[in-house]
C-alpha atoms as a PDB file:
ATOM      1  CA  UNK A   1      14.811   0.782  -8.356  1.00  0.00           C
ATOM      2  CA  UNK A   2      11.261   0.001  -7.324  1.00  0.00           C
ATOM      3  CA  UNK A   3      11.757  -3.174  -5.558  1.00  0.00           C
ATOM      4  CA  UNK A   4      14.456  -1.934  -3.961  1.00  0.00           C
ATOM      5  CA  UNK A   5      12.088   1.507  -2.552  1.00  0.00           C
ATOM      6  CA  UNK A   6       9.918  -1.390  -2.392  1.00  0.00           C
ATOM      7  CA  UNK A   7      12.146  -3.524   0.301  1.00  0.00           C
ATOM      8  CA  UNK A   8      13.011  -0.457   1.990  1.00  0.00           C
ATOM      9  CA  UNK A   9       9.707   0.368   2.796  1.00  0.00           C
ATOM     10  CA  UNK A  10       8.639  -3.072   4.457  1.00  0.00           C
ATOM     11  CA  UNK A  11      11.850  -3.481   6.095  1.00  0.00           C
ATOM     12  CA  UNK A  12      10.944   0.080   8.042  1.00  0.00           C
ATOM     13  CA  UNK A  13       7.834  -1.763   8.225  1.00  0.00           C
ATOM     14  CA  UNK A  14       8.794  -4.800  10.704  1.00  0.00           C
ATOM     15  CA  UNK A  15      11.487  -2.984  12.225  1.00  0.00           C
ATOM     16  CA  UNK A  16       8.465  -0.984  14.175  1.00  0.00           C
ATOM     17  CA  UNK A  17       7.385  -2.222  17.717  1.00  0.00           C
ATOM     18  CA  UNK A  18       4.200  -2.605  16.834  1.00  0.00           C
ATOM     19  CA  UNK A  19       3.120  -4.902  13.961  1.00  0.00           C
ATOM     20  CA  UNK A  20       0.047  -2.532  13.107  1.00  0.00           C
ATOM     21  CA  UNK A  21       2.181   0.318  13.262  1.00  0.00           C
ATOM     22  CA  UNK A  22       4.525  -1.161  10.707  1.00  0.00           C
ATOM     23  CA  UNK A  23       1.715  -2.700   8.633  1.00  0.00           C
ATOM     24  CA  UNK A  24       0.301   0.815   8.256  1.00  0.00           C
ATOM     25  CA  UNK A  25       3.315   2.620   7.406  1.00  0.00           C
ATOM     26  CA  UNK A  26       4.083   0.337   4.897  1.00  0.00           C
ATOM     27  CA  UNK A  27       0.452   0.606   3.064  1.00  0.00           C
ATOM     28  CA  UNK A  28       0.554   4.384   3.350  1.00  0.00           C
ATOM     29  CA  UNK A  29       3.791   4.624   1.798  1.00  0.00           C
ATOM     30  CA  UNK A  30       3.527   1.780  -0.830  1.00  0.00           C
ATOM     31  CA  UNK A  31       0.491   3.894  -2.171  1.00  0.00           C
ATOM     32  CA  UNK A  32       2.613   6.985  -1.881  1.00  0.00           C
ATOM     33  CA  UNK A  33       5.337   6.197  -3.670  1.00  0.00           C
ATOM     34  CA  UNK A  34       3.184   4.433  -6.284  1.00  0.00           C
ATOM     35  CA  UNK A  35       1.306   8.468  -6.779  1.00  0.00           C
ATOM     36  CA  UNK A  36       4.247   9.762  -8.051  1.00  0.00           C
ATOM     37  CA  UNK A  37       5.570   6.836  -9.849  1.00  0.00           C
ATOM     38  CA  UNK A  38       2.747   4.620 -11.959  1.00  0.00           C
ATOM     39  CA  UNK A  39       4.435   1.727 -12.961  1.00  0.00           C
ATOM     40  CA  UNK A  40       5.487   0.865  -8.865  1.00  0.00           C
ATOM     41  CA  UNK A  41       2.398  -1.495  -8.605  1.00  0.00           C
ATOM     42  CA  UNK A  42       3.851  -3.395 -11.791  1.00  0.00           C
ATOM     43  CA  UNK A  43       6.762  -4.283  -9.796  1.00  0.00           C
ATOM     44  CA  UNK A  44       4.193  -6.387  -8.073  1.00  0.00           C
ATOM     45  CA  UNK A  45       2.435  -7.624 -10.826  1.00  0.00           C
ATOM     46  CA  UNK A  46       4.600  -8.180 -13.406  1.00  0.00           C
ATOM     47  CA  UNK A  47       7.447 -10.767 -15.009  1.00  0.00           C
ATOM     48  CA  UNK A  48      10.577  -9.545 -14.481  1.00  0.00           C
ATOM     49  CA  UNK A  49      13.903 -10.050 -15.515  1.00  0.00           C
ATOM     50  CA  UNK A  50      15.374 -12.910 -13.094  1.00  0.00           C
ATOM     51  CA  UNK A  51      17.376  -9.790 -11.801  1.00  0.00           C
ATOM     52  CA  UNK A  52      14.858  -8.249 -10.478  1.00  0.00           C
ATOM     53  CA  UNK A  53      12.759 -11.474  -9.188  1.00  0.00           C
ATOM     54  CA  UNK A  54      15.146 -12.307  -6.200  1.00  0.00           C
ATOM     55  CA  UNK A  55      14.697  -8.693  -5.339  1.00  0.00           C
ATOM     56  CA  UNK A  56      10.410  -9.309  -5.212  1.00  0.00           C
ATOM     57  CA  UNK A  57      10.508 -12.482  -3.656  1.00  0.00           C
ATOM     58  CA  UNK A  58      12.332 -10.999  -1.063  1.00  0.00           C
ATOM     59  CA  UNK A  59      10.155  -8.302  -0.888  1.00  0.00           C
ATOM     60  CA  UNK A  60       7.136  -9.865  -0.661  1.00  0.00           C
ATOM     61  CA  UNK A  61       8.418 -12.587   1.952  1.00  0.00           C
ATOM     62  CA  UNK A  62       8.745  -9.497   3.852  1.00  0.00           C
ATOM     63  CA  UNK A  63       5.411  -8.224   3.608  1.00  0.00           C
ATOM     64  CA  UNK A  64       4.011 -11.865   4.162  1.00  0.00           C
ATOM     65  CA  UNK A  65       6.090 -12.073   7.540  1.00  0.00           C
ATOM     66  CA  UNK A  66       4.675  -8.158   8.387  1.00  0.00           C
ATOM     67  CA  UNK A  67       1.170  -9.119   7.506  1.00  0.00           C
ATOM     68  CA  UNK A  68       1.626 -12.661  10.060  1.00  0.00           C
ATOM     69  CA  UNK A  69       2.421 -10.655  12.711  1.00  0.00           C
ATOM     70  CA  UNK A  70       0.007  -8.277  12.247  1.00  0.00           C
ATOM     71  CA  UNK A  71      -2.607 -10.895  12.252  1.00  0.00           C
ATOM     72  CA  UNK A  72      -1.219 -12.612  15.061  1.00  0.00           C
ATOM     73  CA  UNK A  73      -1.103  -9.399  17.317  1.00  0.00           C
ATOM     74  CA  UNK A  74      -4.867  -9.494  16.422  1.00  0.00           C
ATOM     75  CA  UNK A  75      -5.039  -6.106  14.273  1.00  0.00           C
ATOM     76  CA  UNK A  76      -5.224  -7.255  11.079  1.00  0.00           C
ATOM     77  CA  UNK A  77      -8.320  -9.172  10.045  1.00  0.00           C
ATOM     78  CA  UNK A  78      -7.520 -13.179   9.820  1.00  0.00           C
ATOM     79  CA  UNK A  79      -8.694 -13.543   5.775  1.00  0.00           C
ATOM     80  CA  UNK A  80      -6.394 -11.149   4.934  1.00  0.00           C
ATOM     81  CA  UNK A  81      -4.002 -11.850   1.932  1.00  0.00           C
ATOM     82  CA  UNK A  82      -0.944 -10.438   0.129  1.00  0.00           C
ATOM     83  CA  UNK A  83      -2.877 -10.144  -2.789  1.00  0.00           C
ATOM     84  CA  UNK A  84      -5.033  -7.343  -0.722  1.00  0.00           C
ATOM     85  CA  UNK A  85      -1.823  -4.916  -1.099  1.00  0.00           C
ATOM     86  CA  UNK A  86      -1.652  -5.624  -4.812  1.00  0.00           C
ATOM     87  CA  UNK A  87      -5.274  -4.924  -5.144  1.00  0.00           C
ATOM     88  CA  UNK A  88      -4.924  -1.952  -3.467  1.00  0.00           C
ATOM     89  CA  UNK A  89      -2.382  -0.935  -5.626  1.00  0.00           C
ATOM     90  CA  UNK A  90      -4.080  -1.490  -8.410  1.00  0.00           C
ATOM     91  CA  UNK A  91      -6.947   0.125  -7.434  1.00  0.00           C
ATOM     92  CA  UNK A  92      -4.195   3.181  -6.663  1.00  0.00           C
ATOM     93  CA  UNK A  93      -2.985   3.186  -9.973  1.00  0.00           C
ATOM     94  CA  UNK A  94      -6.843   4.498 -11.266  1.00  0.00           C
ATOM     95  CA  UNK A  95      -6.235   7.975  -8.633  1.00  0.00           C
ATOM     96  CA  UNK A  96      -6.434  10.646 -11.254  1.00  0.00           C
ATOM     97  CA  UNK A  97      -5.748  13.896 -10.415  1.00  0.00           C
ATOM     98  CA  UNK A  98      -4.294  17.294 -11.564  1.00  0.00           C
ATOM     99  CA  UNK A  99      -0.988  17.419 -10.391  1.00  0.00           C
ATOM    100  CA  UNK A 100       1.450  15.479  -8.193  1.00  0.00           C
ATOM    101  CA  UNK A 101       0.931  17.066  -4.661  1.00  0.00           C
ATOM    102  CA  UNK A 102      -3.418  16.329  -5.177  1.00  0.00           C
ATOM    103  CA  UNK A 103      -2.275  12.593  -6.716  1.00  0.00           C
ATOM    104  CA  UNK A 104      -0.746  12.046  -3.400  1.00  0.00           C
ATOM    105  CA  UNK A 105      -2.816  13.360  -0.878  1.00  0.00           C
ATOM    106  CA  UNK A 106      -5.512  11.586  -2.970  1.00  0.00           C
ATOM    107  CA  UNK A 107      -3.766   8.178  -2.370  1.00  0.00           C
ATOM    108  CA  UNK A 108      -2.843   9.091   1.212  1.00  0.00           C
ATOM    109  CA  UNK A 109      -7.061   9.542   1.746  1.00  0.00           C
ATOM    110  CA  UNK A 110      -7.231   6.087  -0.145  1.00  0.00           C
ATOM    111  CA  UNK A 111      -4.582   3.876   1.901  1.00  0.00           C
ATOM    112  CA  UNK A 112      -6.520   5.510   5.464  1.00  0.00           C
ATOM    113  CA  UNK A 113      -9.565   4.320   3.910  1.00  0.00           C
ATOM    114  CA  UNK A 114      -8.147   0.908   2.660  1.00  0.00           C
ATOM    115  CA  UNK A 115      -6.152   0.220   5.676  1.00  0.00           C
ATOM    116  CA  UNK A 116      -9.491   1.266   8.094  1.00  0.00           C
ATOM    117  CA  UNK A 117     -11.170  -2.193   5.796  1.00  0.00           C
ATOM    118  CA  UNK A 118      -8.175  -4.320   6.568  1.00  0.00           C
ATOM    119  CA  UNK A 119      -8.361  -3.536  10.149  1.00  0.00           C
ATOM    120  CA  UNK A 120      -9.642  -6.473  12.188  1.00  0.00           C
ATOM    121  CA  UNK A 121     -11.554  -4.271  14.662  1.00  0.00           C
ATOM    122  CA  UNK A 122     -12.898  -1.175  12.816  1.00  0.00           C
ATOM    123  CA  UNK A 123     -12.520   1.772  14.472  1.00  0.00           C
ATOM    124  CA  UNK A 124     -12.879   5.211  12.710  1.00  0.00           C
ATOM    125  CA  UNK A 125     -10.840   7.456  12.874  1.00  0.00           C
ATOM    126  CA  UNK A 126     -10.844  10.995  10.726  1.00  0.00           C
ATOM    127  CA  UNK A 127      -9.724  10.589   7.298  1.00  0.00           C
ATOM    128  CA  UNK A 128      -6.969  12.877   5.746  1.00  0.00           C
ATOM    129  CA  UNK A 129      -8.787  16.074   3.927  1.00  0.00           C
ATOM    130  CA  UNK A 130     -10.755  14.714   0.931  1.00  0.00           C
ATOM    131  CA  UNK A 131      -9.199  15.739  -2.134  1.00  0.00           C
ATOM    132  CA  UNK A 132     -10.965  17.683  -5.336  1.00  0.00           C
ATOM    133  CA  UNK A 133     -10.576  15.058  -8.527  1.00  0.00           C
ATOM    134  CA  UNK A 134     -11.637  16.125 -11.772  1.00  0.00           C
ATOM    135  CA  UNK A 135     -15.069  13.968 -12.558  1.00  0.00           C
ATOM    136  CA  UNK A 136     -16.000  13.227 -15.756  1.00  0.00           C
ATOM    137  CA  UNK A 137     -19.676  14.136 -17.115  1.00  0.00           C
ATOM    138  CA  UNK A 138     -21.770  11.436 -18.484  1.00  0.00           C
ATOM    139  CA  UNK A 139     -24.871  12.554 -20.210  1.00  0.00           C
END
């Protein structure tokens, strides 16, 4: 079920007009989905059954044709890689936080922040609300 949210996600992703557009949607909802649900980045990373392979490949040709057109339309900075994504999900997977709803809007805060590095021409822009995590107390 997660390639195929997975799939469905980048496919809304190059059907937009423009290829940053599409890019961005795509990162912002990969990391969503992958709040609420914390194996979704293992989809990436993971063996699979052969099932379930056909279903990544796929998937990631997808994302490899979204992130060539992104590049192309001059957006996306030129040494980015598909392994980027996957690191960012990774990285997504360490969002701790108290419930659901702040795991999310953490992760939304994290993919503006993430997709504002991938960008070839910087250009801030305001961040979603910053979101109270619990912080651990080293002594």
């Amino acid at each position: 079920e997660s390639m195929a949210t997975c799939s469905t996600i980048v496919a809304e992703g190059l059907a937009a007009d423009d290829p940053w557009a599409g890019f961005s949607l795509v990162v912002e909802r990969l990391m969503e989905v992958h709040a609420l649900d914390r194996g979704f980045s293992r989809a990436f990373t993971s063996a699979l059954p052969a099932y379930l392979t056909a279903d990544r490949d796929r998937t990631l040709r997808l994302l490899l044709e979204l992130i060539r057109r992104a590049t192309a339309a001059g957006r996306l900075r030129p040494d980015f890689v598909l392994e980027d994504v996957v690191l960012a999900l990774m990285a997504n997977e360490g969002i701790r936080a108290g419930s659901p709803e702040a795991r999310v809007a953490a992760s939304r805060r994290f993919a503006a922040l993430m997709l504002e590095s991938f960008r070839a021409k910087p250009s801030p822009i305001p961040l979603p609300p910053a979101v109270r995590l619990p912080l651990s107390r080293r002594v």
